[in-house]
N, C-alpha and C. Protein backbone atom coordinates (compact mmCIF):
# COMPACT_ATOMS: atom_id res chain seq x y z
N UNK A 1 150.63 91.65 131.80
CA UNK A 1 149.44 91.58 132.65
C UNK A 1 149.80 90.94 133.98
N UNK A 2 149.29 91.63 135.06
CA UNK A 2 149.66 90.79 136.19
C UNK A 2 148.40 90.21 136.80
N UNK A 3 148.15 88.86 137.45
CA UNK A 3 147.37 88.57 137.83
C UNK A 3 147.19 87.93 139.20
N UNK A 4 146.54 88.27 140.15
CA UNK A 4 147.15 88.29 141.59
C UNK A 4 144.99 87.44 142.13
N UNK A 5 145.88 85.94 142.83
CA UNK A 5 144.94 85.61 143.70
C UNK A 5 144.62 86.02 144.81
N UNK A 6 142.91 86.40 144.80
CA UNK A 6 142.31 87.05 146.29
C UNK A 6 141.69 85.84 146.68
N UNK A 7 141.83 86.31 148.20
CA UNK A 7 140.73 84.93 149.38
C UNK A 7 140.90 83.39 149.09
N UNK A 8 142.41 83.23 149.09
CA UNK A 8 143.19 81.94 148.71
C UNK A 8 141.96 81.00 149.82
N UNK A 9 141.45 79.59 149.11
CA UNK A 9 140.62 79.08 149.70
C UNK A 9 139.49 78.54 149.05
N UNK A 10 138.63 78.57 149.67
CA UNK A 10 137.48 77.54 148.43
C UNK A 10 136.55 78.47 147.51
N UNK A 11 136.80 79.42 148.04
CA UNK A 11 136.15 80.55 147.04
C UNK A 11 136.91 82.54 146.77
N UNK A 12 138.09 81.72 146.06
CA UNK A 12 138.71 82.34 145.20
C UNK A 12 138.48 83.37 144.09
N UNK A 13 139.34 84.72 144.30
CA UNK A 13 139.03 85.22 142.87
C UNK A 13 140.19 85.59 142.15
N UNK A 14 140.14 85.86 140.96
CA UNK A 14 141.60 86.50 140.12
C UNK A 14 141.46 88.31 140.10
N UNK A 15 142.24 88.71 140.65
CA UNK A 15 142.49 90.31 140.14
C UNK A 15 143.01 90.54 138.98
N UNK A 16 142.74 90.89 137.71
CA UNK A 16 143.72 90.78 136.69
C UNK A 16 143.91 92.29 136.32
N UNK A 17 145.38 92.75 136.38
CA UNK A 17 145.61 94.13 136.05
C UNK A 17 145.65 94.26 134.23
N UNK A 18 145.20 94.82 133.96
CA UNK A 18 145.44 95.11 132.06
C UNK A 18 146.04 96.60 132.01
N UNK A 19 147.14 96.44 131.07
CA UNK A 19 147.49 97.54 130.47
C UNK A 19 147.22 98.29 129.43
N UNK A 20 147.40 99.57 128.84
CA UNK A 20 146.82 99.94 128.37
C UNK A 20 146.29 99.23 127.34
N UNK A 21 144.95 98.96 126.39
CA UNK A 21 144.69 98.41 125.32
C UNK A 21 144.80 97.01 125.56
N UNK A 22 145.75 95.83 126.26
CA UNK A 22 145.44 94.81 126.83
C UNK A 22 144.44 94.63 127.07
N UNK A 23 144.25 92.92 126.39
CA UNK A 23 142.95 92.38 126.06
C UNK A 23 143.10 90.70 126.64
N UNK A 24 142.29 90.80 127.70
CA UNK A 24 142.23 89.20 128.83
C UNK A 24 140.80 88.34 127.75
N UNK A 25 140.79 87.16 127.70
CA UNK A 25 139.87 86.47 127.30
C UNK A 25 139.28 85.43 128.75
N UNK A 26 138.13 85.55 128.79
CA UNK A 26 137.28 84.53 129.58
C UNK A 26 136.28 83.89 129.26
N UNK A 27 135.72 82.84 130.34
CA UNK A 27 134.89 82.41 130.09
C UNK A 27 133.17 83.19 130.28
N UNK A 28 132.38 82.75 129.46
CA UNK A 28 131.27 83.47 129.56
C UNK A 28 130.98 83.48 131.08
N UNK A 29 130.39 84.80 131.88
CA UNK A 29 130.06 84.88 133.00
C UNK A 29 131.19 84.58 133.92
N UNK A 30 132.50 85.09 133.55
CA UNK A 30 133.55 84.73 134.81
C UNK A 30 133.41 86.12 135.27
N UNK A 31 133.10 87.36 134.69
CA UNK A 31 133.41 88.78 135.38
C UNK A 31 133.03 89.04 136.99
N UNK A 32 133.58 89.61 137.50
CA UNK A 32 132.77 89.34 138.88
C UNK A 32 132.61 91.28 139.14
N UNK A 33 133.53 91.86 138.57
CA UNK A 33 133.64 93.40 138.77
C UNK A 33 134.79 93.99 137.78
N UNK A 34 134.58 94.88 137.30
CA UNK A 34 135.74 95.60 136.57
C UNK A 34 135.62 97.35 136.44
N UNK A 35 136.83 97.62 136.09
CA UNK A 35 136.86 99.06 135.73
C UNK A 35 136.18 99.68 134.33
N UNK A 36 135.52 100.93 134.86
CA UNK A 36 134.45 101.89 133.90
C UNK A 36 135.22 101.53 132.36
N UNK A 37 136.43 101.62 132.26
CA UNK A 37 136.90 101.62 130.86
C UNK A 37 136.88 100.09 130.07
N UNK A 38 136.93 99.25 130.69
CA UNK A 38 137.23 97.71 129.90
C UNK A 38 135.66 97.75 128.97
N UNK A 39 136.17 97.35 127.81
CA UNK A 39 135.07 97.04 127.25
C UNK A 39 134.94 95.71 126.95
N UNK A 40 133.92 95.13 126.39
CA UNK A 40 133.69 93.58 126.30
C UNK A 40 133.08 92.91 125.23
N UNK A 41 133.08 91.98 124.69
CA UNK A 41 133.27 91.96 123.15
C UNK A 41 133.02 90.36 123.49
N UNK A 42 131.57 89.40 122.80
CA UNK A 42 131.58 87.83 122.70
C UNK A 42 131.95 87.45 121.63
N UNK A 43 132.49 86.33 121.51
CA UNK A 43 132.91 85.32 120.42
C UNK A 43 132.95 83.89 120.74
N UNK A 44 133.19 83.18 119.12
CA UNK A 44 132.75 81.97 119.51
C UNK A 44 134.13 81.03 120.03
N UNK A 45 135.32 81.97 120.40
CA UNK A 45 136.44 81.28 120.71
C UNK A 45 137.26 80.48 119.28
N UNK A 46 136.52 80.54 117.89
CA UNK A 46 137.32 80.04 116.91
C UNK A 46 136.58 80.63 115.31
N UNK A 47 136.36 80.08 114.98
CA UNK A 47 135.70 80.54 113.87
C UNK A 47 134.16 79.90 113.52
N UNK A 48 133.23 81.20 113.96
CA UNK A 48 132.01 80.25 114.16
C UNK A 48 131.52 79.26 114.47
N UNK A 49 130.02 78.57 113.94
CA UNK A 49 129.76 77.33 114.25
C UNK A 49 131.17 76.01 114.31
N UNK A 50 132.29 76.32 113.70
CA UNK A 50 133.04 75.52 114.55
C UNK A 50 133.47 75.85 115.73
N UNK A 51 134.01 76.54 116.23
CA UNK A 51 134.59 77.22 117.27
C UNK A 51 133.97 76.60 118.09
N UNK A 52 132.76 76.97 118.43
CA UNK A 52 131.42 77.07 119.32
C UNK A 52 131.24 75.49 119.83
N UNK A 53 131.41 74.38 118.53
CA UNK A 53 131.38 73.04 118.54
C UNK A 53 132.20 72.67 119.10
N UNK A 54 133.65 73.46 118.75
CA UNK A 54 135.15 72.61 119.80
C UNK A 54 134.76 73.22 120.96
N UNK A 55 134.24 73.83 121.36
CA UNK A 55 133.96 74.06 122.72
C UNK A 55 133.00 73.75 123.64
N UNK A 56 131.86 73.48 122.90
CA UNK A 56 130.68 72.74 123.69
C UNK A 56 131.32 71.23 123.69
N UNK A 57 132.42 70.61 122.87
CA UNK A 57 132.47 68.87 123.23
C UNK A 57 133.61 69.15 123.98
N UNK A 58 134.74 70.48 124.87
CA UNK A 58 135.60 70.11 125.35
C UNK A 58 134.67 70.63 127.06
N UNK A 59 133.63 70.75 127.12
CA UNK A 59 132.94 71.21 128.11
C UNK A 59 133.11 72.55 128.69
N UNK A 60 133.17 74.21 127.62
CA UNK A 60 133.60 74.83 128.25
C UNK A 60 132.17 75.33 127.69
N UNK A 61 131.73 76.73 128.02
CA UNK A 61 131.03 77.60 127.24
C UNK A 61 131.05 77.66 126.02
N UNK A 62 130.05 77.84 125.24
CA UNK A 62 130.03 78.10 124.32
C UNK A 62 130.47 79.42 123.40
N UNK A 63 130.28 80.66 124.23
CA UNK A 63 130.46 81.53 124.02
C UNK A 63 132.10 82.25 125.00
N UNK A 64 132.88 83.13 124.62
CA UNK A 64 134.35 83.23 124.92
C UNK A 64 133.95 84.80 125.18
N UNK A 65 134.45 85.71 126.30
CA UNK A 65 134.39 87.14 126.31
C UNK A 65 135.92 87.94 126.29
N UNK A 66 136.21 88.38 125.46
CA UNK A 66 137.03 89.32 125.16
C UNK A 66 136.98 90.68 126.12
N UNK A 67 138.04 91.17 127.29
CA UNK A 67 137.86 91.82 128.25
C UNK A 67 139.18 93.37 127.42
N UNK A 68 139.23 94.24 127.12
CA UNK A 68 140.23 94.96 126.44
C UNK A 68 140.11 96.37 127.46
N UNK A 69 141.08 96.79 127.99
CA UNK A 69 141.53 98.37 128.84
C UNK A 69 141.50 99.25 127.77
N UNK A 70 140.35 99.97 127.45
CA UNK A 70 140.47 101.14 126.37
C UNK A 70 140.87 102.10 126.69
N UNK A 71 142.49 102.32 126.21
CA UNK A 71 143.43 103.73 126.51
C UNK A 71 144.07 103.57 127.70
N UNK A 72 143.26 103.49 128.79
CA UNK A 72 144.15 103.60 130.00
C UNK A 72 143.98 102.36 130.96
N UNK A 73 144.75 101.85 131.61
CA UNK A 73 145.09 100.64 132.33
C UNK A 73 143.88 100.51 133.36
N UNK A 74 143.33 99.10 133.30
CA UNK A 74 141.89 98.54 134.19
C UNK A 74 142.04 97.69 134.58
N UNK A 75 141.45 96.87 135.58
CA UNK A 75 141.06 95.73 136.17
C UNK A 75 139.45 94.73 135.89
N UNK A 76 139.88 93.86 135.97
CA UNK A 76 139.09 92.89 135.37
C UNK A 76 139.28 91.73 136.80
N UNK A 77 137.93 91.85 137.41
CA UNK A 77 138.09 90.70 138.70
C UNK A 77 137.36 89.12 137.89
N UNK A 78 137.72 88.40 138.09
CA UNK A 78 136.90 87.03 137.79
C UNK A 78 137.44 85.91 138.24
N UNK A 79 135.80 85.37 137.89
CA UNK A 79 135.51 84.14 139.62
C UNK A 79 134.85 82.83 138.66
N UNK A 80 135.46 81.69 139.30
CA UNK A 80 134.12 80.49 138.45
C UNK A 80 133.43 80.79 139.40
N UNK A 81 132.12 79.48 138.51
CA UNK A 81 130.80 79.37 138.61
C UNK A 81 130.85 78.64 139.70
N UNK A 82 131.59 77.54 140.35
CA UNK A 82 131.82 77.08 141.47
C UNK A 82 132.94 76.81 142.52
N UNK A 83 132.59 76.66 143.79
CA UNK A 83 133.98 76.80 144.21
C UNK A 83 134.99 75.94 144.15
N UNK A 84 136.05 76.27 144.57
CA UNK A 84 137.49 75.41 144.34
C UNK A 84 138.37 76.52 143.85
N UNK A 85 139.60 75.20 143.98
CA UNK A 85 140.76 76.29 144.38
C UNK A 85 141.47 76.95 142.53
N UNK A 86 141.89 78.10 142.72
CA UNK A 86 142.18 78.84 141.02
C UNK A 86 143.94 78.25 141.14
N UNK A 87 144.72 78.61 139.94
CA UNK A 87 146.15 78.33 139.54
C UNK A 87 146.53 79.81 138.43
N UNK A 88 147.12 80.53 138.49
CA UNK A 88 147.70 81.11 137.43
C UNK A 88 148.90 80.87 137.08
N UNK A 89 149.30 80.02 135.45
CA UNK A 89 149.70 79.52 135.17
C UNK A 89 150.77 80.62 134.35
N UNK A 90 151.89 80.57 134.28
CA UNK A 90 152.55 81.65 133.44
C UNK A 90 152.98 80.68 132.32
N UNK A 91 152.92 80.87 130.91
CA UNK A 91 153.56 80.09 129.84
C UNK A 91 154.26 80.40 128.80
N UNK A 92 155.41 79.92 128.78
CA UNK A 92 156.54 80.61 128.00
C UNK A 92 156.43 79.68 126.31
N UNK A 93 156.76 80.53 125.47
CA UNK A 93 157.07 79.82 124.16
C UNK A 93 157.61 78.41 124.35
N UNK A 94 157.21 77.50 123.79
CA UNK A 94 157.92 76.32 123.84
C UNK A 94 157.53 75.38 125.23
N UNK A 95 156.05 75.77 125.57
CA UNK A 95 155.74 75.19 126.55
C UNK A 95 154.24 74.79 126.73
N UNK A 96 153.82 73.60 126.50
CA UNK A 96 152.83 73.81 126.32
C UNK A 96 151.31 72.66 127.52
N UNK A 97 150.09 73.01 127.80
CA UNK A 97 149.73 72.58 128.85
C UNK A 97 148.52 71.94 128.12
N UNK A 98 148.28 70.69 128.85
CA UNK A 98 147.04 70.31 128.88
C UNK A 98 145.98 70.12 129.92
N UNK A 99 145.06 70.39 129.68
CA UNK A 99 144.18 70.31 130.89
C UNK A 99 142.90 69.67 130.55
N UNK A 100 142.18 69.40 131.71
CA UNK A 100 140.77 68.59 131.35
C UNK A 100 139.54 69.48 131.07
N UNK A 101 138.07 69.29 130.71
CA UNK A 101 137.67 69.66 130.34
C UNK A 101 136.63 70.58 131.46
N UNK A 102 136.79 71.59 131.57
CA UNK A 102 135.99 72.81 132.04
C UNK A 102 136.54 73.73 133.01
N UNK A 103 138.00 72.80 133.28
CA UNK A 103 138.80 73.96 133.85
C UNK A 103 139.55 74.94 133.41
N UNK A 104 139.06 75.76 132.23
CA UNK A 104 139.63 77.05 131.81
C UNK A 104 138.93 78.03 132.51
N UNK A 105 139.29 79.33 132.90
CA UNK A 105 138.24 80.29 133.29
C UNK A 105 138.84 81.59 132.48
N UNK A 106 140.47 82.00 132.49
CA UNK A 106 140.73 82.99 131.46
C UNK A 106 141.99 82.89 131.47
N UNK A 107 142.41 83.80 130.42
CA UNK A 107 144.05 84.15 129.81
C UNK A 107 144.40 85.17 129.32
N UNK A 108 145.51 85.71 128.91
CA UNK A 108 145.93 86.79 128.18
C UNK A 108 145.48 86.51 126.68
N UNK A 109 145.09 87.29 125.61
CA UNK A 109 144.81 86.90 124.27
C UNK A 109 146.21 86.17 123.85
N UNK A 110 147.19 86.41 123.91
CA UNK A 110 149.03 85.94 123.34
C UNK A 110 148.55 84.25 123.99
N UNK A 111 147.89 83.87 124.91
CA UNK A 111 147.86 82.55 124.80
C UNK A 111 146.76 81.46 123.91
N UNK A 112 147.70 80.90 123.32
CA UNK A 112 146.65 79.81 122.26
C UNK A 112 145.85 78.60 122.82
N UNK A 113 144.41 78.51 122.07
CA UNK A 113 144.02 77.66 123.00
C UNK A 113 143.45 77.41 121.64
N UNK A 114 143.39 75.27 121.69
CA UNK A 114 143.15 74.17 120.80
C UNK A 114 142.25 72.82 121.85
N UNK A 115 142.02 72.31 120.47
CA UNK A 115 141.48 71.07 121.39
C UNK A 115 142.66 69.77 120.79
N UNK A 116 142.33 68.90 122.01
CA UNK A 116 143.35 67.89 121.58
C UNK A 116 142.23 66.45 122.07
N UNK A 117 142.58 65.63 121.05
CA UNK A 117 142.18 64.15 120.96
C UNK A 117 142.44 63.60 121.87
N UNK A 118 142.39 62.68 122.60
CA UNK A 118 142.49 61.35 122.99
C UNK A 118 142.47 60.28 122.32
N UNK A 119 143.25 59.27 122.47
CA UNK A 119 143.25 57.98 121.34
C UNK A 119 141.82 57.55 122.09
N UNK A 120 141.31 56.35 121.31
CA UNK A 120 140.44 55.61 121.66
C UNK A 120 140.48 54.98 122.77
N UNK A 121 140.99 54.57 123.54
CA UNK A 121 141.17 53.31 124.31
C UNK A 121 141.02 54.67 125.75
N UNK A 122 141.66 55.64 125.64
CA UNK A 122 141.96 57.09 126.65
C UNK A 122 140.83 57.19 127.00
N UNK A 123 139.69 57.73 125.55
CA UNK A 123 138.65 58.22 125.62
C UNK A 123 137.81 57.92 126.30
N UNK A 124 137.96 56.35 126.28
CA UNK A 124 136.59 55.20 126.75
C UNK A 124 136.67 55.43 127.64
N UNK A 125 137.92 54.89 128.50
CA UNK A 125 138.16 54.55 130.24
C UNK A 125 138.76 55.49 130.85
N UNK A 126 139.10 57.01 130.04
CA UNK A 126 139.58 58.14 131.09
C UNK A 126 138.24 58.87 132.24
N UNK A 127 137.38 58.95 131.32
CA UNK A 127 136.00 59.36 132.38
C UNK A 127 136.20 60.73 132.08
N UNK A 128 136.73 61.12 131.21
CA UNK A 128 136.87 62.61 130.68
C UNK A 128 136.20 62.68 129.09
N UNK A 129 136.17 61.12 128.45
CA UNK A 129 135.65 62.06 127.16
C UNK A 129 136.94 62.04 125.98
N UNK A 130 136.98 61.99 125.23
CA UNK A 130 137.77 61.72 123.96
C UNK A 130 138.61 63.30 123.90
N UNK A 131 138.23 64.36 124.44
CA UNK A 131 138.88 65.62 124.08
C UNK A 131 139.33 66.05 124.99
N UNK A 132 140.24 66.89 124.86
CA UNK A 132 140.85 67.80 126.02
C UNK A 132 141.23 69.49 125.08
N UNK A 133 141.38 69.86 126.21
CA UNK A 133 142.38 71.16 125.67
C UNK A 133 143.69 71.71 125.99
N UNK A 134 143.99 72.09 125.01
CA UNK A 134 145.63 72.23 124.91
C UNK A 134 145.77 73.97 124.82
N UNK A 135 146.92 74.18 125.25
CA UNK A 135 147.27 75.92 125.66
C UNK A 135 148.50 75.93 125.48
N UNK A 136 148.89 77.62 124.49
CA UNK A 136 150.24 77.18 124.06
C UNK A 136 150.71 78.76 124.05
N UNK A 137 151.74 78.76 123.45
CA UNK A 137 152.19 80.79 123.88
C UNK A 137 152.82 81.21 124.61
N UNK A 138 152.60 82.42 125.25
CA UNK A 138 152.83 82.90 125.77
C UNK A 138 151.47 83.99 126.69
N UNK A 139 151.91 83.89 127.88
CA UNK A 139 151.19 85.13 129.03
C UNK A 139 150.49 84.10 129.93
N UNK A 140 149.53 84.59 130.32
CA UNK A 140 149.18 84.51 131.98
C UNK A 140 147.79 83.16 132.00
N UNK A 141 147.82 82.15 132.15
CA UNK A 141 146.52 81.25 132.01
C UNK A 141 146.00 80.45 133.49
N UNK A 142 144.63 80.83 133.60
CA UNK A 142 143.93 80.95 134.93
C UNK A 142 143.18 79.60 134.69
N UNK A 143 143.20 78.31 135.44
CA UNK A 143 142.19 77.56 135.66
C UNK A 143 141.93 76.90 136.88
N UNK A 144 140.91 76.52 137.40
CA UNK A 144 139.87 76.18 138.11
C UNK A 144 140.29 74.81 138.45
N UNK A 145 139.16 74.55 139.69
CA UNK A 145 139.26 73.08 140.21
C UNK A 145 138.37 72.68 140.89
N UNK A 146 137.96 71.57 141.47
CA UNK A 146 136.78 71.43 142.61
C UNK A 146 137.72 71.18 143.56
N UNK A 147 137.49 71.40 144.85
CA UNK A 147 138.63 71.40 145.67
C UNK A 147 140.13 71.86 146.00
N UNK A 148 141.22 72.12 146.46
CA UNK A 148 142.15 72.48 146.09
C UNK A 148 143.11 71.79 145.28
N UNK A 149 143.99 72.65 145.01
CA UNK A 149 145.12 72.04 143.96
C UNK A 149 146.45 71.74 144.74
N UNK A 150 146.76 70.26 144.01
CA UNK A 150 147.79 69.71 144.35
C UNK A 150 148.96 69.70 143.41
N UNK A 151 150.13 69.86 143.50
CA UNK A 151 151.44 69.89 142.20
C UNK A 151 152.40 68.59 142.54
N UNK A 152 152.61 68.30 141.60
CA UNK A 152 153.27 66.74 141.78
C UNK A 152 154.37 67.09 140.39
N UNK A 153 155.47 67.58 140.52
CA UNK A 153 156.54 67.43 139.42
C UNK A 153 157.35 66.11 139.41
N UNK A 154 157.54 65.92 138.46
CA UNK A 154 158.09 64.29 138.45
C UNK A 154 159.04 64.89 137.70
N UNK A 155 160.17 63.70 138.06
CA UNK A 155 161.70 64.13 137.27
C UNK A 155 161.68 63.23 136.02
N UNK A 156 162.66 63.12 135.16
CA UNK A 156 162.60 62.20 134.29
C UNK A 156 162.32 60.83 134.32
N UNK A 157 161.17 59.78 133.90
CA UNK A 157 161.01 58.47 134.10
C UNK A 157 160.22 58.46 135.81
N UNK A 158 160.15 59.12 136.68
CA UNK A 158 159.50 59.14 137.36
C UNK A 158 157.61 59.14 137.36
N UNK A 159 157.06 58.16 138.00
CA UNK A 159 156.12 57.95 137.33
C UNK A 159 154.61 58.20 139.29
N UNK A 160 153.68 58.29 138.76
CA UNK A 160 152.51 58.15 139.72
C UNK A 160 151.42 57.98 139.35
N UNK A 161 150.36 57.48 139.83
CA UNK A 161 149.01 57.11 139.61
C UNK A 161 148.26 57.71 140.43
N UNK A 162 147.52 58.85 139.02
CA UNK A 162 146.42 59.71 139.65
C UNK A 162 145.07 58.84 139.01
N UNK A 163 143.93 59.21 139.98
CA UNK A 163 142.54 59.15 139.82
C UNK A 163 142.10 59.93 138.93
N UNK A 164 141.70 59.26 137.69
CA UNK A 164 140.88 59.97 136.53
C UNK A 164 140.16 60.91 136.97
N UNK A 165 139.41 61.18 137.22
CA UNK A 165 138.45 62.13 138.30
C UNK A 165 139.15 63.39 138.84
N UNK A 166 140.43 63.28 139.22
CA UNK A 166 141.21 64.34 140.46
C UNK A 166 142.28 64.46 139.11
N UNK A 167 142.39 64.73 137.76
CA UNK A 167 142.93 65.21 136.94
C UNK A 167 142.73 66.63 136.80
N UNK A 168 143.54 67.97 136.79
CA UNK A 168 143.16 68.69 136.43
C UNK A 168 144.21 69.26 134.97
N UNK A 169 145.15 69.39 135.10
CA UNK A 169 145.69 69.92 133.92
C UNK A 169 147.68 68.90 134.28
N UNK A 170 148.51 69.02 133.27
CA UNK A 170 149.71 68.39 133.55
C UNK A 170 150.74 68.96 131.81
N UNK A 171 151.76 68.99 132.49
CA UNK A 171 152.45 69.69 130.89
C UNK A 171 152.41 68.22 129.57
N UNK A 172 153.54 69.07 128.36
CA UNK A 172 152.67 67.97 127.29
C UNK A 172 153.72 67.36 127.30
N UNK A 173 155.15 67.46 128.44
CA UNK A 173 156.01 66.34 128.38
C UNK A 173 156.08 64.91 129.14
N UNK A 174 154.44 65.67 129.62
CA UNK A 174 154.66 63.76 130.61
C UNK A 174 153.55 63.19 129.50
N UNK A 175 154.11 61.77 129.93
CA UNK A 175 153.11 60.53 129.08
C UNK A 175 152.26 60.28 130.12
N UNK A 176 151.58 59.38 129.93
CA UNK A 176 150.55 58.44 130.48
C UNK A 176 149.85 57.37 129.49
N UNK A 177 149.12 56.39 130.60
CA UNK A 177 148.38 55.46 129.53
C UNK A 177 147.32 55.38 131.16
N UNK A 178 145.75 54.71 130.79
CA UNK A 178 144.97 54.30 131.08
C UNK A 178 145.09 52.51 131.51
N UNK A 179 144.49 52.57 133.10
CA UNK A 179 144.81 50.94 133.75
C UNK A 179 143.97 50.97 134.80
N UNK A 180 143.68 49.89 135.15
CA UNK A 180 142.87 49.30 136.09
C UNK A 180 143.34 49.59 136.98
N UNK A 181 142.33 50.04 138.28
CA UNK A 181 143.32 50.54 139.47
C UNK A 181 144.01 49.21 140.46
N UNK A 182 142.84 47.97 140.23
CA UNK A 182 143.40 46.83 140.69
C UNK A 182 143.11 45.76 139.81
N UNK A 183 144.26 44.52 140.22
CA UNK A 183 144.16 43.91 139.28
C UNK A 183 142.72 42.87 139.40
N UNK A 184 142.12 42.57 138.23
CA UNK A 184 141.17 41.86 138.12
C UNK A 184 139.98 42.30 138.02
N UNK A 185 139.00 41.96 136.82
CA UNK A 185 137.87 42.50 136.64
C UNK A 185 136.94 42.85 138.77
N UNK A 186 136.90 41.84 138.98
CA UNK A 186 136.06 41.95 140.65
C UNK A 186 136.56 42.93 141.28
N UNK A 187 138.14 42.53 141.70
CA UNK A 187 139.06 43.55 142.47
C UNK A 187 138.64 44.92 142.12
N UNK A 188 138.54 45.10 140.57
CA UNK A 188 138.03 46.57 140.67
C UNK A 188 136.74 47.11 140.49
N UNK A 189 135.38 46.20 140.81
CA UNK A 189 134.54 46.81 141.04
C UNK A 189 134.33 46.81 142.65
N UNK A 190 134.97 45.98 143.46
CA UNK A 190 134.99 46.04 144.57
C UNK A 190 135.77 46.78 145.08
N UNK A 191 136.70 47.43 144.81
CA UNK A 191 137.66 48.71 145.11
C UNK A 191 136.94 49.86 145.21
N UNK A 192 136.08 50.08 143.98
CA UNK A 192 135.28 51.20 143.88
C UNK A 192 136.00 52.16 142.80
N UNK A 193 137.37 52.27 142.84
CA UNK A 193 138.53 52.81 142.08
C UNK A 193 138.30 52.92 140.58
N UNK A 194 137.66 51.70 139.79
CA UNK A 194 137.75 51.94 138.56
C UNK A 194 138.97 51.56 137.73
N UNK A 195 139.32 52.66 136.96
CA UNK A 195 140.12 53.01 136.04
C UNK A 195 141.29 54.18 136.80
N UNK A 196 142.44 54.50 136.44
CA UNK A 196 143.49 55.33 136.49
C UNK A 196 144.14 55.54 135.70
N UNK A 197 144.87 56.59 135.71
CA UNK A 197 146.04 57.19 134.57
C UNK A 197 147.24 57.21 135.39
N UNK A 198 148.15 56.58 134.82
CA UNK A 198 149.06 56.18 135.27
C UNK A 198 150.83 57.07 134.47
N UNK A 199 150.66 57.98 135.21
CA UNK A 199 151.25 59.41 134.50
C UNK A 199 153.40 59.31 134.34
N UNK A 200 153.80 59.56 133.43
CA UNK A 200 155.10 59.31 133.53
C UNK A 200 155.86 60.73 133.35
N UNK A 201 157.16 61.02 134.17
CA UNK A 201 157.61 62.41 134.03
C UNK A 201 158.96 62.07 132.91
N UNK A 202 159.39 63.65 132.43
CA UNK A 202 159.50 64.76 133.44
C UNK A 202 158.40 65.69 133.01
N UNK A 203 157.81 66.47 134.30
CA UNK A 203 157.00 67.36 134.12
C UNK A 203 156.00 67.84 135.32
N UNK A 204 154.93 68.31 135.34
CA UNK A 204 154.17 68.63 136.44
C UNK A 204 152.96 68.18 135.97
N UNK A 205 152.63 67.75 137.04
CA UNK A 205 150.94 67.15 137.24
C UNK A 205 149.92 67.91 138.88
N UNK A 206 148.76 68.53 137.98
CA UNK A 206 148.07 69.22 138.96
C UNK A 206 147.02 68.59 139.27
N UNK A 207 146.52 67.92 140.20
CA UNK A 207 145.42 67.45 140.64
C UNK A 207 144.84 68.41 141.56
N UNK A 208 143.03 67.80 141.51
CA UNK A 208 142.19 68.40 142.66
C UNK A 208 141.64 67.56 143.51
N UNK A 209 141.16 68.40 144.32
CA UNK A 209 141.47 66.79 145.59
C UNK A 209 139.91 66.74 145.91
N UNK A 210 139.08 67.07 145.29
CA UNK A 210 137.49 67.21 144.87
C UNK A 210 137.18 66.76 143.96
N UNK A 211 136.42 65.94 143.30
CA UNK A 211 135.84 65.45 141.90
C UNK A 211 134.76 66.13 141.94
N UNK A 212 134.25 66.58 140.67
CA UNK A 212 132.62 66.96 140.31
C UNK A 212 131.84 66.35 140.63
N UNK A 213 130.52 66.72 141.33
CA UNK A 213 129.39 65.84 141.99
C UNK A 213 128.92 64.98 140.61
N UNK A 214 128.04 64.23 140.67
CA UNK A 214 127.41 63.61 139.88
C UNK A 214 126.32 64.67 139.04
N UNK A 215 125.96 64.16 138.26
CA UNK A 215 124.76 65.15 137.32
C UNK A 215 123.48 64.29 137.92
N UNK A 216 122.57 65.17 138.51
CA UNK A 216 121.39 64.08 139.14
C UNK A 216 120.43 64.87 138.13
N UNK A 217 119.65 63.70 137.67
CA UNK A 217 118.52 63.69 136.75
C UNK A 217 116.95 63.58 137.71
N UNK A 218 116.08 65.18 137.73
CA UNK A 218 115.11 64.89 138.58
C UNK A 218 113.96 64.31 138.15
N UNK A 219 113.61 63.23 139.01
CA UNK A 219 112.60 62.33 138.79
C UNK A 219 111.38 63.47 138.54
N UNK A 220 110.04 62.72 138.27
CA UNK A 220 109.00 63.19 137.58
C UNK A 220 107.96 63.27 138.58
């Protein structure tokens, strides 16, 4: 499958070519246009009411669309729900990615997609939530961002401190742990900073240089 970014910029789309019988998976409502032949097929991304559950607590859709070229080779265009910058990720056996929660938008079916834990202590003070998701396989994996994307490969033992918030996805050979961005309870409410992840290589780390607005609750 080849998959080629249009209108590089804050409102991005994926062209995805399918071959014959090739079958792309997305997120509900990523289609933006496709060819007469693709047909389309929902699921719950796992096996029923579970499936549906690992996916409403890793913040994606609930529902997963199966995109398949019946007989002869189609296109499948798709766009998130908001803007920011896309990544197509190529992933080889023996390689595997994690990312935060709602930046999936699609993949080739050959790529596996799981949820992964956070220890306790992650969960509390990452500002992400106890879960993530993990992607494993092989073929082509498309995710999202608010703002554009930044790549930061670190060599072995090489280390940096990203903003919980401006996390978007990073491979599963770097470590990290959760820390105060400055020292001292005051220092860091007066910083404004919070909390950080404090990331160790070798590997790649993708940040976005946009955080998600706040969720505003309308008064009555």
């Amino acid at each position: 499958m080849n998959c080629e970014i249009l209108f590089q910029g804050d409102y991005p789309i994926v062209k995805c070519s399918l071959a014959a019988n090739e079958e792309l998976i997305g997120e509900s409502g990523c289609m933006l246009a496709m060819s007469t032949n693709i047909d389309i097929k929902s699921s719950s991304g796992g096996t029923g009411i579970g499936g549906m559950f690992k996916r409403a607590i890793t913040g994606e859709s609930l529902l997963l669309t199966t995109f398949t070229a019946k007989n002869t080779p189609g296109e499948v265009y798709v766009a998130p729900a908001s803007n920011g910058d896309l990544r197509v990720i190529d992933l080889v056996p023996g390689k595997t990615i994690i990312a935060q929660k709602g930046s999936f938008l699609a993949s080739e079916k050959t790529v596996k997609m799981e949820m992964a834990m956070q220890s306790l202590s992650k969960g509390l003070f990452s500002g992400e939530g106890f879960f993530q998701q993990k992607f494993s396989g092989s073929g082509k994996l498309i995710i999202g961002s608010h703002g554009n994307i930044m790549e930061f490969d670190l060599a072995a033992g090489q280390e940096i401190i990203i903003d919980n918030g401006h996390l978007v996805a990073w491979d599963s050979t770097i470590t990290y742990e959760i820390q105060r961005a400055a020292k001292g309870i005051v220092s860091t409410f007066a910083s404004g900073e919070g909390f950080v992840c404090r990331m160790k290589g070798a590997g790649k780390v993708l940040v976005q240089t946009r955080t998600p607005p706040p969720l505003v609750v309308p008064s009555k």
